[in-house]
Protein backbone atom coordinates (compact mmCIF):
# COMPACT_ATOMS: atom_id res chain seq x y z
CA UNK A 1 0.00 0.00 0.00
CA UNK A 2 1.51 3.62 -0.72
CA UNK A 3 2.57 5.65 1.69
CA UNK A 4 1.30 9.21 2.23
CA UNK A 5 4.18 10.52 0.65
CA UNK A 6 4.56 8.12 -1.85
CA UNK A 7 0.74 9.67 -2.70
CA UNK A 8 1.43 13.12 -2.11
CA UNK A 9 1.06 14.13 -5.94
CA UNK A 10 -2.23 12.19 -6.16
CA UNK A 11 -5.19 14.16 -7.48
CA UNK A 12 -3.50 17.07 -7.79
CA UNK A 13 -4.99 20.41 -8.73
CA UNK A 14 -4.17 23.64 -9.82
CA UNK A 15 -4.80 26.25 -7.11
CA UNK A 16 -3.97 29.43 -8.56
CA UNK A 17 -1.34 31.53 -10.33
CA UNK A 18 0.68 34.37 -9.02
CA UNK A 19 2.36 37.00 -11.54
CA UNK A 20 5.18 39.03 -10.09
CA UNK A 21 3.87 42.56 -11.29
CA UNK A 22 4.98 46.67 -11.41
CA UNK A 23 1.45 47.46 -10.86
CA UNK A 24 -0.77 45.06 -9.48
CA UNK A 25 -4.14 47.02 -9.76
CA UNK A 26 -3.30 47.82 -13.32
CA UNK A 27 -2.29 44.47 -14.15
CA UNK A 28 -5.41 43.06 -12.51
CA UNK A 29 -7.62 46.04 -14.22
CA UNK A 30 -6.60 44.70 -17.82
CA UNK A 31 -7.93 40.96 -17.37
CA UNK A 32 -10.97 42.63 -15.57
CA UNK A 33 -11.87 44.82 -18.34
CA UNK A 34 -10.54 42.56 -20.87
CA UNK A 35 -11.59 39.46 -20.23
CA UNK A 36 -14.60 39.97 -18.57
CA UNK A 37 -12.79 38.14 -15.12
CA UNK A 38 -13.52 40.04 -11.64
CA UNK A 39 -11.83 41.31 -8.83
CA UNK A 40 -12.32 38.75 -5.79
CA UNK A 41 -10.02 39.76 -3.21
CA UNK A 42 -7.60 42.80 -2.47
CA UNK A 43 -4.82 43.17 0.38
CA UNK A 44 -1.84 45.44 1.10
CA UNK A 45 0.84 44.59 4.07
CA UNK A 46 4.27 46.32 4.81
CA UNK A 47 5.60 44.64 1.92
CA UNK A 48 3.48 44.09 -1.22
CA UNK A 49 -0.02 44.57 -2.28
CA UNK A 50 -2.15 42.23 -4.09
CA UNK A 51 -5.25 41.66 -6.11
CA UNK A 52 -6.80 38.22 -6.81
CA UNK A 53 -8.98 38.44 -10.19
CA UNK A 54 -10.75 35.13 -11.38
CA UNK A 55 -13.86 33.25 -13.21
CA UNK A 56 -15.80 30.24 -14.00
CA UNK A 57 -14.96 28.85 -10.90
CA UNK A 58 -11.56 27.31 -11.83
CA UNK A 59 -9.47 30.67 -12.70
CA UNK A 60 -7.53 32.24 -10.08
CA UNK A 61 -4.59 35.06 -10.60
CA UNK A 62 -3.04 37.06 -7.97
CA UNK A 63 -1.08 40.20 -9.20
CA UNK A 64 1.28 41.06 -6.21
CA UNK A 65 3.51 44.54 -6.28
CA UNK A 66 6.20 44.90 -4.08
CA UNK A 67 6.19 47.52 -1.98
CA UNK A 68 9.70 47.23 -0.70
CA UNK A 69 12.82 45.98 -2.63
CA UNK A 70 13.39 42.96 -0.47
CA UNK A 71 10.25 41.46 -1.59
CA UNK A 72 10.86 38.99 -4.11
CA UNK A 73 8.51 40.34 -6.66
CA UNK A 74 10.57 43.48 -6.90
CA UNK A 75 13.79 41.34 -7.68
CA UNK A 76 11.56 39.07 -10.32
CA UNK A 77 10.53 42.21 -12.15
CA UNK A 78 14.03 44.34 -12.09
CA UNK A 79 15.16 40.31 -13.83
CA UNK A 80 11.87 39.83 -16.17
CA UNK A 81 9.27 42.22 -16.42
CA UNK A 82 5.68 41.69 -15.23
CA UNK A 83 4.94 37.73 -15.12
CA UNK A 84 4.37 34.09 -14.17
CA UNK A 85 6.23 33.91 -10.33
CA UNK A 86 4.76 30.54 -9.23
CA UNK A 87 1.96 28.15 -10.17
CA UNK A 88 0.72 26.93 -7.05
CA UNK A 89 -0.54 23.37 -7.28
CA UNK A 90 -3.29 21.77 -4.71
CA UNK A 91 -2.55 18.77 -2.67
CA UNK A 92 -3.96 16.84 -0.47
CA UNK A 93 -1.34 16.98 2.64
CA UNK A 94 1.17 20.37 2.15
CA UNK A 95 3.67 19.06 4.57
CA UNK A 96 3.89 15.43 2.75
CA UNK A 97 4.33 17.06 -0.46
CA UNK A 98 7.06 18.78 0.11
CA UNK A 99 8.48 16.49 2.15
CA UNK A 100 8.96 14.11 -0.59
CA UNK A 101 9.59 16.63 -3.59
CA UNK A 102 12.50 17.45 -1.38
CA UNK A 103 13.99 14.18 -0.77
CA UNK A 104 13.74 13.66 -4.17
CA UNK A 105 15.84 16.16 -5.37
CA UNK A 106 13.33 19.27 -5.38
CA UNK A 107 15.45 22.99 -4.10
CA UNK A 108 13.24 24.21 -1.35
CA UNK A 109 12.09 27.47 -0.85
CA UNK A 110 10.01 27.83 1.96
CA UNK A 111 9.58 25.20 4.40
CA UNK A 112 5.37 24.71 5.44
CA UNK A 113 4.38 27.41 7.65
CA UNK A 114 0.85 28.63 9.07
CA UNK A 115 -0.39 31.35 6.14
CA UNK A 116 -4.13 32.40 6.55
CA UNK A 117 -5.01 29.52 8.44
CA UNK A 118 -3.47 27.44 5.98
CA UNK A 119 -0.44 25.51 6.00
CA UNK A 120 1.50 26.20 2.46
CA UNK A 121 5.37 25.51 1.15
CA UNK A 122 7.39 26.59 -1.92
CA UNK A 123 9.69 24.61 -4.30
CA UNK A 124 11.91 25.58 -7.03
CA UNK A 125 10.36 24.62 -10.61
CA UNK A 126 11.78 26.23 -13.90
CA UNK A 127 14.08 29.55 -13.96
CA UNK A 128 12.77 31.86 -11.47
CA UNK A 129 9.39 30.07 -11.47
CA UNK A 130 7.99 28.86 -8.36
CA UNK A 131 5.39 25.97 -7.10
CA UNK A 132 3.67 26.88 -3.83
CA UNK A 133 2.02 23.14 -2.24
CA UNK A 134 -1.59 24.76 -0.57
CA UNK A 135 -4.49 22.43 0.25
CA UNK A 136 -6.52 20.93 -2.41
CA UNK A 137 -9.16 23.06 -3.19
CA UNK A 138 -8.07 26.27 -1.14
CA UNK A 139 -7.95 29.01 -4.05
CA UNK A 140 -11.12 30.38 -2.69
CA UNK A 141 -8.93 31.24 0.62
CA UNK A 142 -6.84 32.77 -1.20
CA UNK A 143 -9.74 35.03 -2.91
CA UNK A 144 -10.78 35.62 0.27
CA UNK A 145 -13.55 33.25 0.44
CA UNK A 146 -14.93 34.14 -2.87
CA UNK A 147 -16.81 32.04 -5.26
CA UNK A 148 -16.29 33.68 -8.92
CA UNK A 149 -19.11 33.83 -11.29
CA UNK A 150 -18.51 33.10 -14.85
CA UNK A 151 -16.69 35.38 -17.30
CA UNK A 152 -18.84 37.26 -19.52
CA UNK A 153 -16.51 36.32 -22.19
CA UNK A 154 -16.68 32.64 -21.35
CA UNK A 155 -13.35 31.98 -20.49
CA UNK A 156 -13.74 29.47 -17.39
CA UNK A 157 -10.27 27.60 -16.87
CA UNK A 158 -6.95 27.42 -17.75
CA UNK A 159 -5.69 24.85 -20.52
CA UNK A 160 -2.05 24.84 -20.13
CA UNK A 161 1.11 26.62 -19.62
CA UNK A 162 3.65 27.26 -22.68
CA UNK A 163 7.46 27.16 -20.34
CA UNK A 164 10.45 28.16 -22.53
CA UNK A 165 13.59 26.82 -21.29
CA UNK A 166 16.58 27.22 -22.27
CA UNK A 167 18.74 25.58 -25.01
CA UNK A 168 19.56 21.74 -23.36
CA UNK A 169 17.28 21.91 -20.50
CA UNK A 170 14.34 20.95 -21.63
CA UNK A 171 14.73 16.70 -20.80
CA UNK A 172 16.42 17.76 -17.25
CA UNK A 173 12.57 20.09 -16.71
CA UNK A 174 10.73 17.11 -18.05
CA UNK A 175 12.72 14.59 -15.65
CA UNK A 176 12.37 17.00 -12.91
CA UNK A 177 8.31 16.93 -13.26
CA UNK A 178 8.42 13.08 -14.06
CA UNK A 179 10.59 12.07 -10.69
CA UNK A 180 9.84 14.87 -8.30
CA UNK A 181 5.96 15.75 -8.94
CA UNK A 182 5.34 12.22 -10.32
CA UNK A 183 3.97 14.42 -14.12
CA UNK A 184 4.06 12.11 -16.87
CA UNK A 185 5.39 13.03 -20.42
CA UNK A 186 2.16 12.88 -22.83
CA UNK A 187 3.74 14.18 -25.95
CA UNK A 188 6.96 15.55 -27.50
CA UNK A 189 7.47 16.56 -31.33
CA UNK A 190 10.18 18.55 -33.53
CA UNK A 191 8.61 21.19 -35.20
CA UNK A 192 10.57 22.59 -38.11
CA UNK A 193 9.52 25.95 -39.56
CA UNK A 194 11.68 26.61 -42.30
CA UNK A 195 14.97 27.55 -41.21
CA UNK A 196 14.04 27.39 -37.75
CA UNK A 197 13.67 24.32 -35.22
CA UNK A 198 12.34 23.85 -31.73
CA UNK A 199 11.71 20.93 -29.66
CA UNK A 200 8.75 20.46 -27.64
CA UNK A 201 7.73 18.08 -24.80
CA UNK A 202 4.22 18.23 -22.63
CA UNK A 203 3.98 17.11 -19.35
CA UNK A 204 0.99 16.43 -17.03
CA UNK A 205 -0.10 15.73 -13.63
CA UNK A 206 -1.58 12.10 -13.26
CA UNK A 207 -4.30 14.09 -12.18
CA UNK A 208 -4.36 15.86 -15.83
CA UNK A 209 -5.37 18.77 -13.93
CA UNK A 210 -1.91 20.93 -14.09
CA UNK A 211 -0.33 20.63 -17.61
CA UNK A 212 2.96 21.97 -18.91
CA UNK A 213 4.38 22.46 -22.86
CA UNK A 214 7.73 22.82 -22.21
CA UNK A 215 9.82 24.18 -25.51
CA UNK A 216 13.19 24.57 -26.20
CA UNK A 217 15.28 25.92 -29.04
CA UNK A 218 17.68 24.03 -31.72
CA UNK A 219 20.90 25.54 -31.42
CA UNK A 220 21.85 23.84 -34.68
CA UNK A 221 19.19 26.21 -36.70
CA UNK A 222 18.72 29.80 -36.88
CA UNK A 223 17.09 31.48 -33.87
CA UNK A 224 13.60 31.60 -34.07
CA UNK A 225 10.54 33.26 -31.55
CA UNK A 226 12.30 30.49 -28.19
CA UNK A 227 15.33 32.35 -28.64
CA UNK A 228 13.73 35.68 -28.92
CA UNK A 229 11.99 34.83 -25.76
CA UNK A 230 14.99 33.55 -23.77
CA UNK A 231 16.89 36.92 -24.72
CA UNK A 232 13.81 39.19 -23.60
CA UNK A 233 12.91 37.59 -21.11
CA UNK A 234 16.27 36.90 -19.30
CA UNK A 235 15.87 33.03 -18.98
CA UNK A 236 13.37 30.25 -18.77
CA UNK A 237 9.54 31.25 -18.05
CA UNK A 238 6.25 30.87 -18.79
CA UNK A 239 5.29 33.03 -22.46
CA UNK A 240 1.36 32.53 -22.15
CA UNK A 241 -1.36 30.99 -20.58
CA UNK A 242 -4.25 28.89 -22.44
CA UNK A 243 -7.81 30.15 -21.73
CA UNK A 244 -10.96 27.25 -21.86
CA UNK A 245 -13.77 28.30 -23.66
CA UNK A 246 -16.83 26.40 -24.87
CA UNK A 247 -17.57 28.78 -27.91
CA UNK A 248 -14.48 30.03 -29.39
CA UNK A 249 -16.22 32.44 -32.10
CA UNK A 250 -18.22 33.86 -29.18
CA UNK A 251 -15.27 34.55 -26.82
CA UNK A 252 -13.70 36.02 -29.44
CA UNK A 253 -16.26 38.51 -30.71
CA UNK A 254 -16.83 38.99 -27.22
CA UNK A 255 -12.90 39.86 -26.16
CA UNK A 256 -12.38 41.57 -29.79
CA UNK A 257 -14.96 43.89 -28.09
CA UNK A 258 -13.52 44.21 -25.20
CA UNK A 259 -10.46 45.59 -26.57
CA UNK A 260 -8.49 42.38 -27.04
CA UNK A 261 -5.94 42.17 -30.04
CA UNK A 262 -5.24 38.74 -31.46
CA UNK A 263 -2.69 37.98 -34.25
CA UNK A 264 -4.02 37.82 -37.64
CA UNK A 265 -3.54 34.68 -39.97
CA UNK A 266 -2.90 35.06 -43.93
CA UNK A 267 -6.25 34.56 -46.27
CA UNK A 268 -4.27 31.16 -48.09
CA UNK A 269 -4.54 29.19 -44.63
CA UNK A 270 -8.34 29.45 -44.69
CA UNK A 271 -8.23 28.60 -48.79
CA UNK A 272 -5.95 25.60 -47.66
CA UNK A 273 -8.06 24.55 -44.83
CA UNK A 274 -10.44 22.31 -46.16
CA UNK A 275 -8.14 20.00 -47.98
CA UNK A 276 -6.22 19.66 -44.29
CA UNK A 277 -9.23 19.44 -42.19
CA UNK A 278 -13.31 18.29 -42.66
CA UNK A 279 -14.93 21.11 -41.05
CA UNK A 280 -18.02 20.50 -38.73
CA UNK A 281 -18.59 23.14 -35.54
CA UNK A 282 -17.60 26.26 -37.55
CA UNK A 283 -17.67 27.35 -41.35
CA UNK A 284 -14.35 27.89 -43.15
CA UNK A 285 -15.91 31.46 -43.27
CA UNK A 286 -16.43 32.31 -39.69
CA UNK A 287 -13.02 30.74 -38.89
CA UNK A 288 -11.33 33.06 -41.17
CA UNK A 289 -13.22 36.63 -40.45
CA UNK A 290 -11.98 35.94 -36.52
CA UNK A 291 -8.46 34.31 -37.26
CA UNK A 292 -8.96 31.27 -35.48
CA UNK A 293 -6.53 28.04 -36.22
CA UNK A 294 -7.62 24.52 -36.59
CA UNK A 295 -5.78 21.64 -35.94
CA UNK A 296 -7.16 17.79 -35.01
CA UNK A 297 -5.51 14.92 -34.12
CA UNK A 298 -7.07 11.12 -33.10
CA UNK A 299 -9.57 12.58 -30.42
CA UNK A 300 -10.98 15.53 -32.72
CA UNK A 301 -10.61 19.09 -33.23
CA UNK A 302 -8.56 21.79 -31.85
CA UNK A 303 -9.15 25.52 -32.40
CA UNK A 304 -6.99 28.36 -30.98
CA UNK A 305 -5.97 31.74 -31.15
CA UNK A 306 -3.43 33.87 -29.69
CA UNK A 307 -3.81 37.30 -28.44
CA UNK A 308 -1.10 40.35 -29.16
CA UNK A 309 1.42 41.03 -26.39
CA UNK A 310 0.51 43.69 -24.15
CA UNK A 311 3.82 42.59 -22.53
CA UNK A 312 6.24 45.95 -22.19
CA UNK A 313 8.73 43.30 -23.45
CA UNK A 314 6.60 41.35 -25.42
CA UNK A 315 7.41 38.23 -23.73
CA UNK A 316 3.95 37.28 -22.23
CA UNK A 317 0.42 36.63 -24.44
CA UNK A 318 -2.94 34.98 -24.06
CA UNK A 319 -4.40 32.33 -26.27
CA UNK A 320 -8.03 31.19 -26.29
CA UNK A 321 -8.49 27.48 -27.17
CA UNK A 322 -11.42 25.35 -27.51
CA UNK A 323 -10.92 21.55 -27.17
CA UNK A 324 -13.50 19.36 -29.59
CA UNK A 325 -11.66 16.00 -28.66
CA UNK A 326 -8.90 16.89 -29.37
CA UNK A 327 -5.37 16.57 -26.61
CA UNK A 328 -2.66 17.69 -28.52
CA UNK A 329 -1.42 22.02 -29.19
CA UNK A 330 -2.09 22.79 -32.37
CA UNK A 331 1.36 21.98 -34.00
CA UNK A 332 -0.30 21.17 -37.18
CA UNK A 333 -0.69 25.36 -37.00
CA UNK A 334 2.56 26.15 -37.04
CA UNK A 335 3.41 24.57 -40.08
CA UNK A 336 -0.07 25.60 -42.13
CA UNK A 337 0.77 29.03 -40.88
CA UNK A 338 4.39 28.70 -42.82
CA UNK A 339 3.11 27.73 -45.59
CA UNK A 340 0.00 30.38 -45.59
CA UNK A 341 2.91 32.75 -45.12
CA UNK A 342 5.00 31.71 -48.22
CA UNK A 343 1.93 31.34 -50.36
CA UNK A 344 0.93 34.97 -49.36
CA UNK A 345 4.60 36.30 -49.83
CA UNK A 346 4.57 34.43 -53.35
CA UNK A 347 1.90 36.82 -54.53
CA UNK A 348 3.38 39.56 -53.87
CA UNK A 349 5.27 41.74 -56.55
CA UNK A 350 8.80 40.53 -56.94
């Protein structure tokens, strides 16, 4: 029979996500306003202040300013701009958890102590990016008791994390989440754009409630958008966040409303479309006028879109994804997209 610690990453959720932020009520303010998600909690101490926003029940970010330069937010954004400072991940006993990530190899950060009448610790995971333990099920502590309503945009969860890691570190990250959180590796591709390469592995909880794309560049091609990333960022991090929606075209009319920019997609991947993919849930039409991507593999249909950076150093984004089956990213996309791309340039007056 296993032991409690041997079980400690059993039915594992994800809690909530804190950003390390310049200005937390203006950070908070933009997926308010944006997004349609709502303010559920609000604090200030000696040291930092912070706003919880969230919606559908199973989002939850916290936008935490420091207000003095000891607090590690101020260090995280003098390093990396406003962004992803720890994913904290639900468990069923804090102290067992991070008992046994540590003696399996995990850098600790903050042993369990007493925090709002919870008990919570802190792990290392990637670069600068923490993973706070808190009991399963406690983000609504954390919001201050609050149970969020649905967005208006119907956003309701989060998908998955895109991490970019630097160039040979992206098996030790994937090893680290396979023998220390007990995350299995669900799928890893190549993807080859061109001239440019990057190499891509996804890991998830056994829970499949906390899921991770980890990406890394090829050295041996030319530097592509990883190694853009790496350089602006200053390291490894987390470059966006995957919305759940229901209804993509409706979210999207809805954020487009709302003031929400998403990258636009060349005319020839919608004329292409077709012969790649039998359409069912949306017309080749409707797909097009919003700019949403389609991709499918053995479980169904994929469709996604990805916002414009807001990001002062345009290393953080959005995308909005709908899942019709299907449990793959879309990779499919990345290669139509190329070839959109060269079809479009090839029109073009030489």
């Amino acid at each position: 029979m296993a032991t409690e610690r041997e079980g400690a990453f059993e039915d594992m959720s994800l809690d909530h996500v804190v950003f390390h932020v310049g200005d937390a009520h203006q950070a908070a303010a933009e997926l308010v306003d944006r997004y349609g998600l709502a303010v559920l909690d609000a604090s200030e101490d000696t040291s930092a202040r912070s706003v919880v926003v969230g919606g559908g029940g199973d989002i939850s970010l916290v936008f935490t300013e420091a207000v003095t330069e000891d607090h590690p937010a101020a260090a995280y954004v003098r390093a990396h701009g406003d962004g992803v400072a720890d994913i904290a991940l639900g468990v069923r006993d804090v102290r067992a958890a991070y008992d046994e990530a540590v003696r399996r190899g995990a850098r600790p950060v903050s042993a369990p102590s007493e925090d709002g009448g919870r008990v919570v610790a802190t792990i290392m995971g990637f670069g600068d990016v923490t993973h706070t333990f808190v009991p399963r099920g406690s983000a609504a502590a954390a919001a201050g008791g609050a149970d969020p309503a649905p967005a208006e945009t119907g956003v309701y969860a989060l998908d998955h994390f895109a991490v970019c890691v630097e160039p040979g570190q992206l098996a030790a990250t994937v090893r680290f989440y396979e023998d220390v959180l007990d995350f299995r590796m669900t799928f890893e591709e190549q993807i080859v754009v061109g001239a440019q390469s990057m190499n891509s592995q996804v890991v998830q909880s056994t829970s499949n409630a906390v899921t991770l794309t980890i990406i890394e560049p090829d050295t041996s091609r030319n530097p592509g958008q990883i190694d853009d990333f790496l350089k602006r960022h200053g390291g490894s991090g987390v470059q966006h966040i995957a919305f759940v929606t229901d209804h993509i075209t409706d979210s999207i009319r809805q954020l487009r409303d709302r003031g929400v920019e998403f990258l636009t997609t060349p005319a020839a991947y919608y004329e292409a479309l077709t012969d790649r993919i039998a359409l069912t849930r949306y017309p080749v039409a409707e797909l097009g006028e919003l700019h949403i991507l389609v991709d499918e593999d053995q479980g169904g249909k994929l469709y996604q879109i990805f916002t414009r950076s807001t990001h002062p150093r345009g290393t953080f984004f959005m995308e909005v994804i709908e899942r019709a089956g299907a449990r793959t990213f879309g990779s499919g996309n990345i290669k139509a997209l190329y070839a959109a791309v060269e079809a479009e340039l090839s029109r073009q007056p030489r």
